[in-house]
N, C-alpha and C. Protein backbone atom coordinates (compact mmCIF):
# COMPACT_ATOMS: atom_id res chain seq x y z
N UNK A 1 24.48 16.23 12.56
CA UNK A 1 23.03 16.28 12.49
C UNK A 1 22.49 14.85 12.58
N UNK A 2 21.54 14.55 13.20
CA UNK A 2 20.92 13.20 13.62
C UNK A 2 20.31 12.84 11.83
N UNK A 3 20.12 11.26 12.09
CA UNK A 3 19.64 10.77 10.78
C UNK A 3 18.01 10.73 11.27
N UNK A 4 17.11 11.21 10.49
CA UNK A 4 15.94 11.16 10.92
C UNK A 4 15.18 10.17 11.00
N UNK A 5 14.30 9.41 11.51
CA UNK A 5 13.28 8.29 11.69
C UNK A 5 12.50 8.03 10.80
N UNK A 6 12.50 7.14 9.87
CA UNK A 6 11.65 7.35 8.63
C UNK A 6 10.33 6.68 9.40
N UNK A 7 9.06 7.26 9.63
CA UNK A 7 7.85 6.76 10.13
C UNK A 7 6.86 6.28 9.18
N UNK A 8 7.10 6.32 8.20
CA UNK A 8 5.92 5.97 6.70
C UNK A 8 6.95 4.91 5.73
N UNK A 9 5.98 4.56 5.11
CA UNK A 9 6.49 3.29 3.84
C UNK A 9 6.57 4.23 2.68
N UNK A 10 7.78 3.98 2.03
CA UNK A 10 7.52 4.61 0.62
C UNK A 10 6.80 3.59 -0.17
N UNK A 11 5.93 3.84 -1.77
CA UNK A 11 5.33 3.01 -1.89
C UNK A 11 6.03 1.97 -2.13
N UNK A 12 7.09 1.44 -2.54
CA UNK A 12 7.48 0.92 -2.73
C UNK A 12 7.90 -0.26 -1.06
N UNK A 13 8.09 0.21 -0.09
CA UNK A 13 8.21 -0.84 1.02
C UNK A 13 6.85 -1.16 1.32
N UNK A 14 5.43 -0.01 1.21
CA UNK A 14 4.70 -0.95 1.13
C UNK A 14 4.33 -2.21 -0.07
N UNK A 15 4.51 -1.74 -1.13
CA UNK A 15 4.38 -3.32 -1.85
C UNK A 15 5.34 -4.14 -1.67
N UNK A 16 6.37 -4.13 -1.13
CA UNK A 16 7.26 -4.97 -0.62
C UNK A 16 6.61 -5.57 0.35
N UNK A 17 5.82 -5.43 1.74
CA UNK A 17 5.49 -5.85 2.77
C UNK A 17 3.93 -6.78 2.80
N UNK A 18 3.38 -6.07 1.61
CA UNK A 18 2.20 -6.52 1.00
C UNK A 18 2.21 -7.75 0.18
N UNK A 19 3.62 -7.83 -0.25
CA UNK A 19 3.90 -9.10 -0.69
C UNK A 19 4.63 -10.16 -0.28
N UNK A 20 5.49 -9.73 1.01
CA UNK A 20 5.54 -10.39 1.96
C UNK A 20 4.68 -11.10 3.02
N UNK A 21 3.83 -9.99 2.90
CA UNK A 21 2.63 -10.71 3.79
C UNK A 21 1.46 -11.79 2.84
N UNK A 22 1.76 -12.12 1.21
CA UNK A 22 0.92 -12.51 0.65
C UNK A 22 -0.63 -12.44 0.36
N UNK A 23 -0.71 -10.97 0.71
CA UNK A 23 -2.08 -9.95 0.47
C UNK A 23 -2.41 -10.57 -1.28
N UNK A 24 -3.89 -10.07 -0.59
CA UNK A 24 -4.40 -10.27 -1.92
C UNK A 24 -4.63 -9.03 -2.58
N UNK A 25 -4.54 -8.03 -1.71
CA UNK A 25 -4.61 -6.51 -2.45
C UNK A 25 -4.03 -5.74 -1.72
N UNK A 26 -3.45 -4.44 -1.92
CA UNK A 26 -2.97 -3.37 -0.79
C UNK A 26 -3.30 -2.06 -1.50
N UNK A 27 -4.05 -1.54 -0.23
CA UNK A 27 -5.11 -0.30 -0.32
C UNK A 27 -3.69 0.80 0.14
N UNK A 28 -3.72 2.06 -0.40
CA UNK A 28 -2.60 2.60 -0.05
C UNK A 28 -3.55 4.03 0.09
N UNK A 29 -3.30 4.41 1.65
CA UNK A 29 -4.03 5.23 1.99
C UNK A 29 -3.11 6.25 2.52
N UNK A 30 -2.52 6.68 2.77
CA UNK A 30 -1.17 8.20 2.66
C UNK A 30 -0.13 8.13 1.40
N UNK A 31 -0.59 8.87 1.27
CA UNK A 31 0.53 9.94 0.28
C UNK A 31 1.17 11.05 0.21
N UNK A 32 2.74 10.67 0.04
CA UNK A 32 3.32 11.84 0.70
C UNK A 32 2.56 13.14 -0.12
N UNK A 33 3.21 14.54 0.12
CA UNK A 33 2.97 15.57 -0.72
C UNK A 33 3.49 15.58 -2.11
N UNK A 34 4.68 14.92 -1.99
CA UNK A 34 5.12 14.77 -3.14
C UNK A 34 5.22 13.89 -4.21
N UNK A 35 3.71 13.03 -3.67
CA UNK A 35 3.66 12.23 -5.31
C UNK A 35 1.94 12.41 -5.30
N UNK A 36 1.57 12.26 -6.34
CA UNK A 36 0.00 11.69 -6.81
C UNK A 36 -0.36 10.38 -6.27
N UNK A 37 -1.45 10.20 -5.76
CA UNK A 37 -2.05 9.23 -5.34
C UNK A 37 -1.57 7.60 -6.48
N UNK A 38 -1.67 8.24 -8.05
CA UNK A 38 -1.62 7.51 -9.47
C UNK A 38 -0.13 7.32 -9.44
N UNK A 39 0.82 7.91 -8.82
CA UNK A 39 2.39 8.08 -8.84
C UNK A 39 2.48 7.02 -7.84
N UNK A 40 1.88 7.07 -6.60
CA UNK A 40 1.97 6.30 -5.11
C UNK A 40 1.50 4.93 -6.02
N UNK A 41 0.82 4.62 -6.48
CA UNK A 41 -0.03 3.29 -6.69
C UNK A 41 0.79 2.34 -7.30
N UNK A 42 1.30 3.34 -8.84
CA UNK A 42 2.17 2.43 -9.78
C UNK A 42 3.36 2.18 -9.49
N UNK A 43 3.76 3.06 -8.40
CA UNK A 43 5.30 2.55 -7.57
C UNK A 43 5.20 1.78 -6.90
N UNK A 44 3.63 1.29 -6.48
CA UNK A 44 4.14 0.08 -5.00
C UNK A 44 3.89 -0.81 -6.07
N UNK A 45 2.53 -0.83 -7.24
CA UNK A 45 2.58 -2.14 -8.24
C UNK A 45 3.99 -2.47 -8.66
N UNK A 46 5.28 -1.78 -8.57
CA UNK A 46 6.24 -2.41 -9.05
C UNK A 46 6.71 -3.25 -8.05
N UNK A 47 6.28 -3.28 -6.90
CA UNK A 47 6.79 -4.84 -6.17
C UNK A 47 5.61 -6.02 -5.68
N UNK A 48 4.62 -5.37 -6.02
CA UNK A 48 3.39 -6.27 -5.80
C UNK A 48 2.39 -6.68 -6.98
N UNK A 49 2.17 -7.56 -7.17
CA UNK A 49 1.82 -7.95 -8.14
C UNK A 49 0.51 -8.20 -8.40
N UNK A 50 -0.46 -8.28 -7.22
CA UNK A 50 -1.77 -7.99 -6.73
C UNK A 50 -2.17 -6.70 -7.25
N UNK A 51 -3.68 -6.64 -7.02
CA UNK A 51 -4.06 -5.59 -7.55
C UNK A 51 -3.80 -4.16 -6.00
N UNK A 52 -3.47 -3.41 -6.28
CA UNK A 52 -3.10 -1.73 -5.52
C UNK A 52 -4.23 -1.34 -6.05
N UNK A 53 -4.71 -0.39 -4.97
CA UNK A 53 -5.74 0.66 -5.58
C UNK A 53 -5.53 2.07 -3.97
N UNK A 54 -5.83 2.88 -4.26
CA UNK A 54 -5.83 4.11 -3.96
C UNK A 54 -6.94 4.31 -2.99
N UNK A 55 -6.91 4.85 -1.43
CA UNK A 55 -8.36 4.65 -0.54
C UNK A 55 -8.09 6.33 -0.40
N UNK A 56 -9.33 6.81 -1.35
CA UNK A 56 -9.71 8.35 -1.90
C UNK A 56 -10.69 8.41 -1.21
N UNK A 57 -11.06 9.60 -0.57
CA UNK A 57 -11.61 9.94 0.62
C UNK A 57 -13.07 9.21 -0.05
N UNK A 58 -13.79 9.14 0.67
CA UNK A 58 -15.38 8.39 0.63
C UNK A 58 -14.94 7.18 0.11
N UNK A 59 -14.08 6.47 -0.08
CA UNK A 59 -13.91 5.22 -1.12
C UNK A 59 -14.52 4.20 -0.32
N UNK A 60 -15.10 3.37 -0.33
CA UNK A 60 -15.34 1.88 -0.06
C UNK A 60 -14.35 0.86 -0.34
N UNK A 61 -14.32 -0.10 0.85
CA UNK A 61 -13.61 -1.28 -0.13
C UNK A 61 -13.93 -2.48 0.84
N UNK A 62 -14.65 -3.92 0.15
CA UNK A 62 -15.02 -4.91 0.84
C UNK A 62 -14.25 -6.25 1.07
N UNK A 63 -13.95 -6.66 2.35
CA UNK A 63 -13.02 -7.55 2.61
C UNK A 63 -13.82 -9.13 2.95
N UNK A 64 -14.11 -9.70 1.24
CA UNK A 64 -14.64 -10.93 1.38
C UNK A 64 -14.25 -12.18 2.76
N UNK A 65 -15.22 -12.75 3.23
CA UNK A 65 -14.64 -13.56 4.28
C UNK A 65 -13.59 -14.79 3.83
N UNK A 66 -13.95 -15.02 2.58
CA UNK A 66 -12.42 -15.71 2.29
C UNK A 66 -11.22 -15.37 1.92
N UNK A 67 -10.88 -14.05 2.17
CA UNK A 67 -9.69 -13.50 2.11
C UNK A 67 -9.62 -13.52 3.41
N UNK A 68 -9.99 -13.55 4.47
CA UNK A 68 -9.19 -14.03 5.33
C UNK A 68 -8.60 -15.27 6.14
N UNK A 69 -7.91 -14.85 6.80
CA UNK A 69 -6.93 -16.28 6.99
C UNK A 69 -6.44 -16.13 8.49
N UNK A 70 -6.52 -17.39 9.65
CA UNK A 70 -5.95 -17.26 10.67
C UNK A 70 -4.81 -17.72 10.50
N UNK A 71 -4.26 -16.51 11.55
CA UNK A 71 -2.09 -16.86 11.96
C UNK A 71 -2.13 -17.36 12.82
């Protein structure tokens, strides 16, 4: 049987990547079926140390111009 393609971050590779990339926050917007949005959040806070928050349908979120940065 083939090994399947993993196409999504568990939360945890995204706070890995979020802190690789030296984000100042990471919005975590899919969740599998099988965790809570509150389950998804506090698993990626265990590799990122920034603030995580949850993008719940209607949510807002504002990206000050000094958070960003040219590569």
């Amino acid at each position: 049987m083939p090994v399947e393609e993993q196409v999504h971050h568990t939360p945890e590779d995204a706070g890995d990547t979020a802190s690789a990339a030296e984000a100042g926050q990471l919005i975590v917007t899919h969740v599998s079926r099988f965790l809570t949005p509150e389950q998804a959040v506090a698993r990626a806070s265990t590799r990122f140390d920034s603030p995580v928050d949850y993008a719940a349908p209607g949510a807002t979120f504002s990206i000050p111009p000094s958070a960003t940065r040219e590569l």
